[in-house]
Protein backbone atom coordinates (compact mmCIF):
# COMPACT_ATOMS: atom_id res chain seq x y z
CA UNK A 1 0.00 0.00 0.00
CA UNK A 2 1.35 3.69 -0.92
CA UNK A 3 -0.30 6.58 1.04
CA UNK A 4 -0.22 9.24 -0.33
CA UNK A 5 0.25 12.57 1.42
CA UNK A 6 -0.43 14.91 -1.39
CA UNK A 7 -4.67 13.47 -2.04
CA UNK A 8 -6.09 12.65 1.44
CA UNK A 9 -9.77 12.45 1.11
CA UNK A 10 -10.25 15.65 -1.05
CA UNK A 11 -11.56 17.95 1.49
CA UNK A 12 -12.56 15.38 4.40
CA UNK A 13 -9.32 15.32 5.97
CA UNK A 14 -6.01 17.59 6.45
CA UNK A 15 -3.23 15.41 7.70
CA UNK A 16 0.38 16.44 7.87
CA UNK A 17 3.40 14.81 5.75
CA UNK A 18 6.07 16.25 8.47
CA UNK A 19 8.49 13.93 9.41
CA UNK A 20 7.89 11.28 6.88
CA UNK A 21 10.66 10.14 6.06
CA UNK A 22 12.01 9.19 9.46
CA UNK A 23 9.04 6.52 9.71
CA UNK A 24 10.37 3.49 10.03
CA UNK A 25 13.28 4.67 7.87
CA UNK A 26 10.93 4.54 4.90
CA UNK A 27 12.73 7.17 2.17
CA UNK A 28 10.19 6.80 -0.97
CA UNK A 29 9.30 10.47 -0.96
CA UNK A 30 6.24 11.40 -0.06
CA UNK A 31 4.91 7.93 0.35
CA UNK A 32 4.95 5.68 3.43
CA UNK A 33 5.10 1.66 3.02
CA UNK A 34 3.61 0.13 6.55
CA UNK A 35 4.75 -3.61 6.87
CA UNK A 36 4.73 -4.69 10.03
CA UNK A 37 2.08 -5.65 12.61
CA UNK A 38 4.36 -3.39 14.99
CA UNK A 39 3.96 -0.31 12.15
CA UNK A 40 0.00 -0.53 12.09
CA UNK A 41 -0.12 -0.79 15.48
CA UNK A 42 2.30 2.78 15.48
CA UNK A 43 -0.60 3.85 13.38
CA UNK A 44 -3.42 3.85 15.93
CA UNK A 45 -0.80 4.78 18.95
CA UNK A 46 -0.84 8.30 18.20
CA UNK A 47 -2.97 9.81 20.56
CA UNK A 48 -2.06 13.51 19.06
CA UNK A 49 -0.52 15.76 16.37
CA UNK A 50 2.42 16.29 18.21
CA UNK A 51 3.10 12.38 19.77
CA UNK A 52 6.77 11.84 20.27
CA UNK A 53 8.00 8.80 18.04
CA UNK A 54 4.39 8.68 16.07
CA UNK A 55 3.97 8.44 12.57
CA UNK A 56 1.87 12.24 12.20
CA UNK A 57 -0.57 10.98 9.34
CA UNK A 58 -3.42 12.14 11.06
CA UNK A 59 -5.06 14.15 13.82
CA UNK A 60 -4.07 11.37 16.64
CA UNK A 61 -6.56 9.41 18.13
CA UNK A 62 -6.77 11.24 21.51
CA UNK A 63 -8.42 14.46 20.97
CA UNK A 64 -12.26 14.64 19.41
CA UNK A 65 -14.84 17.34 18.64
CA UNK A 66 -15.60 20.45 20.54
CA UNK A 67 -18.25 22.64 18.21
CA UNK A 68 -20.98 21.66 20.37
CA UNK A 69 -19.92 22.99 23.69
CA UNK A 70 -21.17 26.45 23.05
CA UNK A 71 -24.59 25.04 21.19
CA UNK A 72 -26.33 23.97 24.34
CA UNK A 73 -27.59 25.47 27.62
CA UNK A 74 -24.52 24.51 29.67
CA UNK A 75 -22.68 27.39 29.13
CA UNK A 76 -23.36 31.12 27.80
CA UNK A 77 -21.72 34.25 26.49
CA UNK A 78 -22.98 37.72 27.32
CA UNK A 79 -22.44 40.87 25.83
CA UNK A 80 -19.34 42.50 28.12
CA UNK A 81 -17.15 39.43 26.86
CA UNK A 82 -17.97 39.56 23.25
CA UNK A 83 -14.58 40.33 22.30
CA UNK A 84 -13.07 37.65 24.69
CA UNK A 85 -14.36 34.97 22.10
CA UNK A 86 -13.76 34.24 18.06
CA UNK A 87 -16.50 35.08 15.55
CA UNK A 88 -16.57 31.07 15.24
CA UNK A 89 -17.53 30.93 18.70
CA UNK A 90 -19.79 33.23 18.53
CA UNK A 91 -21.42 31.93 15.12
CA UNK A 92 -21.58 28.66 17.26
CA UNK A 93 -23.19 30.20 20.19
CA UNK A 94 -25.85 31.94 18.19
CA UNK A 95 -26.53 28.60 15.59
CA UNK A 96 -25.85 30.53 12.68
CA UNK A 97 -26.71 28.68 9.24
CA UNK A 98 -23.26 29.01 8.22
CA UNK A 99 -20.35 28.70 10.88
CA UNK A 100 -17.92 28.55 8.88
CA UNK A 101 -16.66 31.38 5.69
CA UNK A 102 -16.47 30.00 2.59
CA UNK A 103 -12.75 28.94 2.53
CA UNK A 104 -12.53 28.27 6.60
CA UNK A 105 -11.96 24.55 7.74
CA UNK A 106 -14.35 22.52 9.72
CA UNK A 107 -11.91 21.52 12.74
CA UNK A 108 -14.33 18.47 14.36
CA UNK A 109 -15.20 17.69 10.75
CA UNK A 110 -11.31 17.50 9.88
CA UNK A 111 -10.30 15.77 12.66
CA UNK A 112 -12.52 12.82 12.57
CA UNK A 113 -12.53 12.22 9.45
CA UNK A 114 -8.67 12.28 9.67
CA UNK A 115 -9.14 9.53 12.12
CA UNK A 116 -11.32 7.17 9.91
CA UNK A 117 -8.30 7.39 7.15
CA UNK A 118 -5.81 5.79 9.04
CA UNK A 119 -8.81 3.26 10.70
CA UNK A 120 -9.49 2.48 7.20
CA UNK A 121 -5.70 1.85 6.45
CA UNK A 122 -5.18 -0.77 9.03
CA UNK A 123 -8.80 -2.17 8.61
CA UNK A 124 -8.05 -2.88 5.07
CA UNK A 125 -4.35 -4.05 5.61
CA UNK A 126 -3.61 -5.35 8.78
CA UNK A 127 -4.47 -9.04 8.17
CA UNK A 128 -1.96 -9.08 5.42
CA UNK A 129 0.65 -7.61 7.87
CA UNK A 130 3.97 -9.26 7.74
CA UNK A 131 5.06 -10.72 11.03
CA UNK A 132 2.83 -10.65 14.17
CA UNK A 133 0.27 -13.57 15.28
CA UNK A 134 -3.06 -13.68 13.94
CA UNK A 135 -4.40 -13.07 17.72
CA UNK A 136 -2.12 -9.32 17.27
CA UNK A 137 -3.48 -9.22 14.17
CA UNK A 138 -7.31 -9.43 15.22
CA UNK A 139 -6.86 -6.87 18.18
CA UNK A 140 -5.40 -4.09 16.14
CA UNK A 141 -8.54 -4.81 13.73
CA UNK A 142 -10.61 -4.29 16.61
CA UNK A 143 -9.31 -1.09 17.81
CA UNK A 144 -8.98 0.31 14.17
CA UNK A 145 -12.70 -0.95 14.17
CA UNK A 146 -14.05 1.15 17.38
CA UNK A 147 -11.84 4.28 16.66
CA UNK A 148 -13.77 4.70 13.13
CA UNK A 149 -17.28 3.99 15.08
CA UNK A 150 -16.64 6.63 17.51
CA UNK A 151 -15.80 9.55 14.97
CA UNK A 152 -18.61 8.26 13.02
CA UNK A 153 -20.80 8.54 15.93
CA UNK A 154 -19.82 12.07 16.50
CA UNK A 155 -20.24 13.01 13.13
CA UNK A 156 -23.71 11.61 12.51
CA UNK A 157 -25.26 13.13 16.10
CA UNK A 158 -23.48 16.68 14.96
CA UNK A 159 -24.58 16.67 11.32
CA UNK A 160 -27.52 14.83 11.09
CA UNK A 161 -30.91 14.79 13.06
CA UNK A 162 -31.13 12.33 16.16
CA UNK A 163 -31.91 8.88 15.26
CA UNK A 164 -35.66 8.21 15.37
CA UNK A 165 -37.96 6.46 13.03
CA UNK A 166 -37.17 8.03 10.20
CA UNK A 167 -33.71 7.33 10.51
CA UNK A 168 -33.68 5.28 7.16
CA UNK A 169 -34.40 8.74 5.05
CA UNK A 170 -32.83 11.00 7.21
CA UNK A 171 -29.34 11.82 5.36
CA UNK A 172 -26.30 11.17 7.78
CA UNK A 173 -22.85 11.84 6.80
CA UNK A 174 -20.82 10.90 3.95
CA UNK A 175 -19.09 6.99 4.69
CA UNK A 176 -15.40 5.88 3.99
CA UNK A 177 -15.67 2.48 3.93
CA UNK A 178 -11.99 2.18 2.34
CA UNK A 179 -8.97 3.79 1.91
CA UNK A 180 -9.01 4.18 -1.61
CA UNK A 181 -8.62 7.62 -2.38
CA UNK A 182 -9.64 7.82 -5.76
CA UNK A 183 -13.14 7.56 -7.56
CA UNK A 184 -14.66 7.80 -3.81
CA UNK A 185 -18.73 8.53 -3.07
CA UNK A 186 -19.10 11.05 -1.21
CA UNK A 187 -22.79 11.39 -0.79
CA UNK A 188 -24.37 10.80 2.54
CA UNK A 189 -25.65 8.17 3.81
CA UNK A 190 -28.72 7.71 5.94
CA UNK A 191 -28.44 8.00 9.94
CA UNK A 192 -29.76 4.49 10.12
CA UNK A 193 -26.98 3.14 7.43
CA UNK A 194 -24.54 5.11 10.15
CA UNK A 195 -25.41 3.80 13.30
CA UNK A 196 -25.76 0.30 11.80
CA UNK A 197 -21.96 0.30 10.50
CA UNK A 198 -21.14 1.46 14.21
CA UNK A 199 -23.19 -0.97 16.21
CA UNK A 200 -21.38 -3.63 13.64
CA UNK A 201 -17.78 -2.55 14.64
CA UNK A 202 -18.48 -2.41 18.22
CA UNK A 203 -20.11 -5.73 18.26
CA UNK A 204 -17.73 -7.31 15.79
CA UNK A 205 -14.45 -6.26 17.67
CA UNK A 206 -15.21 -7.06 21.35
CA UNK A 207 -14.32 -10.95 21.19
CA UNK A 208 -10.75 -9.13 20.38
CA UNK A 209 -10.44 -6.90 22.79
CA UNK A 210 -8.35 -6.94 26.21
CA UNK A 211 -10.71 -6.38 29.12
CA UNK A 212 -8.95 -3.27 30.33
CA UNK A 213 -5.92 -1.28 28.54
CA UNK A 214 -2.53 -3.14 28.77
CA UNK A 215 -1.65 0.09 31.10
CA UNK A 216 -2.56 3.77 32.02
CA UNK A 217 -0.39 5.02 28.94
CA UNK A 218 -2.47 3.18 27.12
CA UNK A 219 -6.19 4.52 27.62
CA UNK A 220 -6.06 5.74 24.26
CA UNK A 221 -6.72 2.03 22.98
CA UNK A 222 -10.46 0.43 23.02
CA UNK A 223 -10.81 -2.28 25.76
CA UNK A 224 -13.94 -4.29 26.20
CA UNK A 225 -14.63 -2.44 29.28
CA UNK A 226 -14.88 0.76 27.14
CA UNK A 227 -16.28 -0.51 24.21
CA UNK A 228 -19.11 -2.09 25.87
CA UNK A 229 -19.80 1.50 27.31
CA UNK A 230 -20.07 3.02 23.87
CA UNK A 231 -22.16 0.55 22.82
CA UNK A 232 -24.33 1.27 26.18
CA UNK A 233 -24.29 4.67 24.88
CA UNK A 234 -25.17 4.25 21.01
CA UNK A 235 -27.46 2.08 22.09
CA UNK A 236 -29.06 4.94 24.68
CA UNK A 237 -29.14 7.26 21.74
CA UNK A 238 -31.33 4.92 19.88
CA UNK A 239 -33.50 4.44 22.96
CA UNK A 240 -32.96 0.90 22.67
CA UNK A 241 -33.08 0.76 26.11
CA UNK A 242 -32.95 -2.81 27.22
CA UNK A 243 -29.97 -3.18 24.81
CA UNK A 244 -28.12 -0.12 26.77
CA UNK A 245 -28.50 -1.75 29.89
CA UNK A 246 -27.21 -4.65 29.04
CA UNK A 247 -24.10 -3.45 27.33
CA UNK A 248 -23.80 -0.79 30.63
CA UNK A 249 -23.60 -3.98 32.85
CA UNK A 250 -20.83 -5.48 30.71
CA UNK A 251 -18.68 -2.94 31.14
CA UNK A 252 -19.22 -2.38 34.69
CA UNK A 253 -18.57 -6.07 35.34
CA UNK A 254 -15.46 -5.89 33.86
CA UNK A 255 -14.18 -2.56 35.68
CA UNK A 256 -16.74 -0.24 38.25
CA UNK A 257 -14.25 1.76 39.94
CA UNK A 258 -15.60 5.56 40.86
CA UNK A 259 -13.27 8.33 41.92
CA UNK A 260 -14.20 10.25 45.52
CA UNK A 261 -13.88 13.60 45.47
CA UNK A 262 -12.99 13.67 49.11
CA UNK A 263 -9.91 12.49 47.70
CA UNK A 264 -8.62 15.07 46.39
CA UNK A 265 -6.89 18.39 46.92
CA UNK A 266 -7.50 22.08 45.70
CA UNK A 267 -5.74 24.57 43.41
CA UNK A 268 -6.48 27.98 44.31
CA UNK A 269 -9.75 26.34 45.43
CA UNK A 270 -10.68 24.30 41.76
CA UNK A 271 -10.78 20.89 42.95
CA UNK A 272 -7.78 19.30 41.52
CA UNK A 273 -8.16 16.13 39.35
CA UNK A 274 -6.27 13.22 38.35
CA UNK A 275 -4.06 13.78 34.74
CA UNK A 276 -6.16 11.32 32.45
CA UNK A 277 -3.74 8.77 32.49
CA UNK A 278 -4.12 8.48 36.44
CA UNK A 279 -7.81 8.77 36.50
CA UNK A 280 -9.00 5.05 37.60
CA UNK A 281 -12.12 5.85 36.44
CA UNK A 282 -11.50 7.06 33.12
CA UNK A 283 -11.98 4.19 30.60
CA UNK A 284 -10.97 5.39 27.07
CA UNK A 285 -8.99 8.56 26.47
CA UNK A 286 -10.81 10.99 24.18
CA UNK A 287 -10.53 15.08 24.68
CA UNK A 288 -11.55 18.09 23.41
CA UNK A 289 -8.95 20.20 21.81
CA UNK A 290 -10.08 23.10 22.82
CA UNK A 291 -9.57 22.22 26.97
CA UNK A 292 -8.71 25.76 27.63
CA UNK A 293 -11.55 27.09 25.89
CA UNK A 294 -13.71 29.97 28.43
CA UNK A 295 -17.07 27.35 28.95
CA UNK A 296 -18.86 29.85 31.31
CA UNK A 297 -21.61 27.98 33.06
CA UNK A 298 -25.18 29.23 32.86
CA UNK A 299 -26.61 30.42 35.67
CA UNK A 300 -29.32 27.15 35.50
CA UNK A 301 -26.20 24.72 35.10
CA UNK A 302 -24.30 26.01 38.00
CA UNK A 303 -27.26 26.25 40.39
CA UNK A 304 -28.19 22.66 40.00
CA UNK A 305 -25.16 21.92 42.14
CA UNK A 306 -25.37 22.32 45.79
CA UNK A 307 -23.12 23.92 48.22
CA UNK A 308 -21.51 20.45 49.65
CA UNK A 309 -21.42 18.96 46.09
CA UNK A 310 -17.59 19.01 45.42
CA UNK A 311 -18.35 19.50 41.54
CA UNK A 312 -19.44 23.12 42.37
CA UNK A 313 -15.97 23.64 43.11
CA UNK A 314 -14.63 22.28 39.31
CA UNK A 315 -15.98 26.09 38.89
CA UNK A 316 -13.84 29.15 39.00
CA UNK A 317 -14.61 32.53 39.14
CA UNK A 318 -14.22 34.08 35.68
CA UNK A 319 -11.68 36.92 37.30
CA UNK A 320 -9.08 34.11 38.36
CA UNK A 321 -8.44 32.51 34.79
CA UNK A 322 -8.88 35.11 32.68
CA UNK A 323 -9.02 38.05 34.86
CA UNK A 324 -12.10 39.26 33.41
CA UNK A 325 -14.04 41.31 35.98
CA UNK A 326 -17.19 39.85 34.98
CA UNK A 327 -19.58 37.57 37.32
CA UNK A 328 -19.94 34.06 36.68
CA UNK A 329 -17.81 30.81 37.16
CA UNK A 330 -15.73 29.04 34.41
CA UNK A 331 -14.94 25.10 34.05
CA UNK A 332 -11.77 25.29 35.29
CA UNK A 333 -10.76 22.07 36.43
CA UNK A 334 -9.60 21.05 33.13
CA UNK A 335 -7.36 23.52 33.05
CA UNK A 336 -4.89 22.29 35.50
CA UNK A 337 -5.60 18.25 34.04
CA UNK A 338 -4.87 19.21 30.63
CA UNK A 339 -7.82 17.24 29.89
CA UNK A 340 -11.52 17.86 29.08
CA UNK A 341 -12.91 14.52 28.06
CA UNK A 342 -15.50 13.24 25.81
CA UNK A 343 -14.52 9.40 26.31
CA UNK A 344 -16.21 7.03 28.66
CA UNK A 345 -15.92 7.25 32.30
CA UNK A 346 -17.79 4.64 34.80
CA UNK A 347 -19.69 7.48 36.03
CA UNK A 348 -21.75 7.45 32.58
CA UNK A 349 -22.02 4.19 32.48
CA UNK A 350 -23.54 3.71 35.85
CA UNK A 351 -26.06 6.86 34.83
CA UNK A 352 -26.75 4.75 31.43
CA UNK A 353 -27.74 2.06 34.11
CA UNK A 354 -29.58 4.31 36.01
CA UNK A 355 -31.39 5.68 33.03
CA UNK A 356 -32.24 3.05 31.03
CA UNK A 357 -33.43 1.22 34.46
CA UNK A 358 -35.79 3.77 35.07
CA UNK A 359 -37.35 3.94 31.94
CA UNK A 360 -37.78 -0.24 32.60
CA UNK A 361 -39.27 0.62 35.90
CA UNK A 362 -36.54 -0.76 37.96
CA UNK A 363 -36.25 2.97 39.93
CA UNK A 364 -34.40 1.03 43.48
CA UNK A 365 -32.05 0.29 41.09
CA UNK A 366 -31.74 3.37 38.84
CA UNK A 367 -31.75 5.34 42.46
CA UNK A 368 -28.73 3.08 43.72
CA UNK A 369 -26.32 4.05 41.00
CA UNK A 370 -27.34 7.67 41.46
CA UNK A 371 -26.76 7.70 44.99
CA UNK A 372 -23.34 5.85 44.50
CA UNK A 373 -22.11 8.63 42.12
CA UNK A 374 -22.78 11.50 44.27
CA UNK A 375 -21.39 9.62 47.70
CA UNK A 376 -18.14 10.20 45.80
CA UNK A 377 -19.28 13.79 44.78
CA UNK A 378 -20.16 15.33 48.25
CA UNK A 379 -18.08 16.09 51.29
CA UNK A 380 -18.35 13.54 53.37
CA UNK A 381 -20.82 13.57 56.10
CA UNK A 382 -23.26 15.57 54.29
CA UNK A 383 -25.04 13.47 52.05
CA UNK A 384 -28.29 12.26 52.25
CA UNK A 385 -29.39 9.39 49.64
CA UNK A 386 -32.31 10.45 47.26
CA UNK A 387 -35.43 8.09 47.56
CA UNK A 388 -38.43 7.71 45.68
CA UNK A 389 -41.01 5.51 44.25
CA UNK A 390 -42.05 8.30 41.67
CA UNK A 391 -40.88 7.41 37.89
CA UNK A 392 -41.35 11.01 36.54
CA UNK A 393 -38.89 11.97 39.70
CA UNK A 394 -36.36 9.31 39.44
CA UNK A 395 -36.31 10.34 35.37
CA UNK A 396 -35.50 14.03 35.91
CA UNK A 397 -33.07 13.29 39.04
CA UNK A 398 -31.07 11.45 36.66
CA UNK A 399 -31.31 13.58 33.74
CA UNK A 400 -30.37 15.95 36.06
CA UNK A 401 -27.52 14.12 37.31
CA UNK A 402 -26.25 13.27 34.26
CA UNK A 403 -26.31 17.05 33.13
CA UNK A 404 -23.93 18.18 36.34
CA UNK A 405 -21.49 14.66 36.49
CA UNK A 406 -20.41 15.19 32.29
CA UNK A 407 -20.71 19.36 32.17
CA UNK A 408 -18.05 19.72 29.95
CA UNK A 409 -17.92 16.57 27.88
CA UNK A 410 -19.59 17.48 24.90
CA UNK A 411 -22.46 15.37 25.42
CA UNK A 412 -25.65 17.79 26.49
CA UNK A 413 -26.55 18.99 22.88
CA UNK A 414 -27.18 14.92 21.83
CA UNK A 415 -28.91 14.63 25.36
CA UNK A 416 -31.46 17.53 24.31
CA UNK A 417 -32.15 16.33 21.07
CA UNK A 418 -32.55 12.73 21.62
CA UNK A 419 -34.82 14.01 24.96
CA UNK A 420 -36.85 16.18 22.33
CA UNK A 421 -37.29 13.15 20.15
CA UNK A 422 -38.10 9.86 23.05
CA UNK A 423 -39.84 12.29 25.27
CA UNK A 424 -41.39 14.95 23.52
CA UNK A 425 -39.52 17.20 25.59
CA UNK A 426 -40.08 20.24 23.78
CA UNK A 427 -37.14 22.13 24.43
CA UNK A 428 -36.24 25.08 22.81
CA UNK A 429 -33.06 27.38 23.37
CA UNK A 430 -32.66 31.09 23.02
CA UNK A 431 -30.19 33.58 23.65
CA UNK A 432 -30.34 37.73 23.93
CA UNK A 433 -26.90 38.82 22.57
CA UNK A 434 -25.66 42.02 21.05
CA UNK A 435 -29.23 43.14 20.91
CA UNK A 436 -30.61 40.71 18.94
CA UNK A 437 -32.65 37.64 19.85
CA UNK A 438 -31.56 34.28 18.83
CA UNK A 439 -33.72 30.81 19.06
CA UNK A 440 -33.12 26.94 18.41
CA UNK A 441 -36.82 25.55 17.64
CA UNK A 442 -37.13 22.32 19.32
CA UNK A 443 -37.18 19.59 16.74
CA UNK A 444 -36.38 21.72 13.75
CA UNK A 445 -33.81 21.49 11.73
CA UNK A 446 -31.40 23.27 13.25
CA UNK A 447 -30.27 21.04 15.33
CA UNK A 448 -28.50 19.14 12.96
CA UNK A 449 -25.38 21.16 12.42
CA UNK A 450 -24.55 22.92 8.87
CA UNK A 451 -21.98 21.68 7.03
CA UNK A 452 -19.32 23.80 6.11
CA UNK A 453 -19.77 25.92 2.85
CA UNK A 454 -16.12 24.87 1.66
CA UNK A 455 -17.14 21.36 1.78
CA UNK A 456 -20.05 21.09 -0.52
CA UNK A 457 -18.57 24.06 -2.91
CA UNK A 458 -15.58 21.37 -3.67
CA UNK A 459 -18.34 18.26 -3.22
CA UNK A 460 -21.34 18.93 -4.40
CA UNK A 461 -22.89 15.69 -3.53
CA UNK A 462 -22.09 16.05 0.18
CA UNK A 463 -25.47 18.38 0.00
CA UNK A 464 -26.79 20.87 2.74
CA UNK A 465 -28.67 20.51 5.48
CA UNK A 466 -32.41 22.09 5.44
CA UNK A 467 -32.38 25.47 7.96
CA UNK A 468 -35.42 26.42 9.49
C-alpha cells in the first residue's frame, strides 16, 4: 500500500506529511510503506498531532470534537465578553446557518474524518501484515474498528438529526468504507446506514479486545470495558433501552471503579483532578482540543449543584483565569488536568444504568447508581441518599444528574435532542446577545449542524442541510 500525502480524502481530511521520512526509515518520498504488525499498530498509537516517536498521518486518536460545547444550555456568552471569544464561537453560540466562511476549515469535521483514514488503512491491511500472530493481528482490527465507530458517531449526532424512526431517510454523513482515495462517493448516507456500520464494529471487535488497557499510557486504545460502554451509549441514543443496559452492565462487570472527590486536593480552590492517564475511572482517552476554551456555566447549570457537592468547586470565578471582571464561574478544572474529556468514564455508564433502568421501571435500582455517584461527589458527612417511588422523579433526578457529572464533555446537545425526540420534551433554546434575539426551535432542523460551505462548494454531492 502507498499513502499518499499529497490526495487525502479531497476535502474530508487535512493530515500532515512532516516527518515522513524518518518513519520506520521509509525514504520513498512522499509515500509511506507500513509492513509490520508493529507499524500498524504505530498507526493507531498516536494519541495527538504532536506524539513523540508517532507516525503524524493524522489528527491522533486522543483528541475529538468540541463545536458543540457552546450550542447547548450549559454554558453562555454575554455581551461585556464579546470580544473575549472568536466570531466562530460566537457563530456557534448563536446557531448561525453558516459557521464557517467560505474557505474556513471545519476543525471536528477534519479531525474525525482524519481519524477514519488511518482506521481504514489498518482495517483494510492489517491481516496481510507481515510478522505478528493472527491473535495481534485481530486486536489491532478491533481497535482500528471502534476508533472509526466513535468519529462516526460524532459526526452523525453533529450533522444529522437524532436517530428516530425516520432514521432510514434522514441523510447522515458521507461513509469511507476504504482507503481508496480515488473515484470515492461522497454522498451521505442515511443516519440508520450510520449507526448500523457502528453498532457492527463495536459488536464485531469485542471478542478481540483486552478487558482493560494493557496500562494507564495506554487509555487511548479500546478495551472491552470501554467498548461495551459506547455501545451502552449508542445504544441509549437509539433508545434501545434494554440493549443499553445490558451493554452498561458489561462494562461495569469488567471494571466499576468511581473516583471520591474527598480524595482530592485544591488549586487555588478548583478541585484538583487526576491527569487522564491516572484517572482510575476514566476508561478510554478521548478530549476536546479546545480544553482551555472559556465554557462559562449558565446560571441554570451552575445552580443545579449544591453547596456540599464538590463539583461546584470544578468552577472558578471568571476573574481568576482570565481576569475578566465579569460575574460568573468558568470550568476550570480542566485547566490544570490538561484534559476535558469526551470518552467514557464509569460514572456514565452507571447513569446509562440508572437511566435506562428507570425507563424499565426498575427505579431502586436506577436510584442506587445515582446515589453511589454523588457519595463520591459530596463532602463527606453531608449526604443524604435520594429516595423515591415516583418514575417522573427518578427520570429528571437522573437527567439531572447526568447534566452536572459530564458538564463539559460534549455530550448535552445529543442529550437535548434525543430528549426532544423519546420524550417529547419540547425544548427550545434562546439567547439575547448584542441586541438581537436568537432561538433553536425544538425539533427543527437546526439542530443538525450545517456543514461547512467549503465542503459542498468542492463536493457537491455532500449536500446541505435544510435550515429552518
Amino acid at each position: 500500500m502507498k499513502l499518499k500525502y499529497s490526495v487525502l480524502i479531497l476535502v474530508l481530511v487535512l493530515i500532515s506529511a512532516c516527518n515522513k521520512e524518518e518513519w520506520l526509515d521509509i525514504k520513498p518520498k512522499g509515500q509511506v510503506i507500513p509492513t509490520n504488525v508493529s507499524d500498524y499498530r504505530l498507526l493507531l498509537d498516536q494519541v495527538d498531532r504532536n506524539g513523540e516517536g508517532f507516525p503524524k498521518i493524522s489528527p491522533g486518536f486522543g483528541v475529538t470534537y468540541a463545536n458543540t460545547d457552546l450550542m447547548s444550555d450549559d454554558f453562555t456568552i454575554n455581551d461585556n465578553i464579546l470580544n473575549q471569544f472568536s466570531p466562530q464561537a460566537i457563530r456557534e453560540y448563536t446557531w448561525d446557518n453558516d459557521l464557517y466562511l467560505p474557505n474556513e476549515e471545519d476543525g471536528d469535521w477534519a479531525t474525525l474524518y482524519g481519524q477514519i483514514y488511518p482506521a481504514n488503512i489498518v482495517i483494510d491491511e492489517i491481516m496481510s501484515a507481515e510478522n505478528g500472530s493472527e491473535l495481534e493481528k485481530l486486536e489491532i482490527l478491533a481497535e482500528a474498528k471502534i476508533q472509526r465507530a466513535f468519529s462516526y458517531f460524532a459526526l452523525v449526532n453533529m450533522y444529522g438529526l437524532h436517530y428516530n424512526e425516520n432514521a432510514a431517510s434522514n441523510p447522515g454523513v458521507p461513509m469511507r468504507l476504504d482507503s481508496n482515495l480515488e473515484g470515492t462517493d461522497l454522498s451521505r448516507k442515511s443516519v440508520q446506514e450510520v449507526y448500523n456500520l457502528i453498532i457492527e464494529d463495536v459488536e464485531s471487535s469485542l471478542p478481540y479486545l483486552p478487558d482493560l488497557p494493557e496500562s494507564n499510557n495506554h487509555k487511548h486504545r479500546p478495551s472491552k470495558s470501554s467498548a461495551y460502554a459506547f455501545l451502552a451509549r449508542v445504544y441509549l441514543y437509539m433508545a434501545e433501552y434494554d440493549k443499553a443496559l445490558k451493554a452498561a452492565n458489561s462494562s461495569y462487570a469488567i471494571y466499576n471503579a468511581i473516583n471520591n472527590y474527598n480524595d482530592y486536593g485544591f488549586y487555588f480552590d478548583v478541585l484538583y483532578l487526576d491527569q487522564p492517564q491516572n484517572d482510575k475511572q476514566l476508561l478510554w482517552v478521548k478530549g476536546s482540543p479546545n480544553q482551555y476554551d472559556l465554557l462559562i456555566a449558565s446560571d441554570e447549570l451552575f445552580s443545579m449543584y449544591q453547596d456540599d457537592d464538590l463539583r461546584k468547586t470544578m468552577f472558578s470565578p471568571i476573574s481568576f483565569f482570565f481576569g475578566i471582571p465579569e460575574d460568573g464561574y468558568v470550568l476550570g478544572a480542566s485547566f490544570f488536568t490538561n484534559y476535558r474529556g469526551s470518552g467514557f468514564t464509569v460514572p456514565e455508564v452507571l447513569l446509562i444504568r440508572a437511566e435506562c433502568n428507570t425507563r424499565l421501571n426498575n427505579l431502586d435500582l436506577a436510584l442506587a447508581d445515582i446515589n453511589l455517584i454523588r457519595e463520591n461527589r459530596f463532602k463527606t458527612g453531608t449526604y443524604t441518599p435520594l429516595v423515591s417511588t415516583d418514575k417522573t422523579e427518578v427520570l429528571n433526578i437522573v437527567k439531572n444528574e447526568r447534566r452536572m457529572e459530564l458538564a463539559g464533555a460534549s455530550l448535552r446537545l445529543f442529550d437535548l435532542k434525543r430528549y426532544n425526540e423519546f420524550d417529547n420534551a419540547n425544548i427550545s433554546l434562546s439567547r439575547n446577545l448584542n441586541g438581537q434575539t436568537y432561538s433553536l426551535q425544538a425539533n427543527g432542523n437546526n439542530w443538525a449542524l450545517p456543514i461547512a460551505r467549503k465542503y459542498i462548494n468542492a463536493t457537491p454531492e455532500i449536500g446541505e442541510n435544510i435550515r429552518d
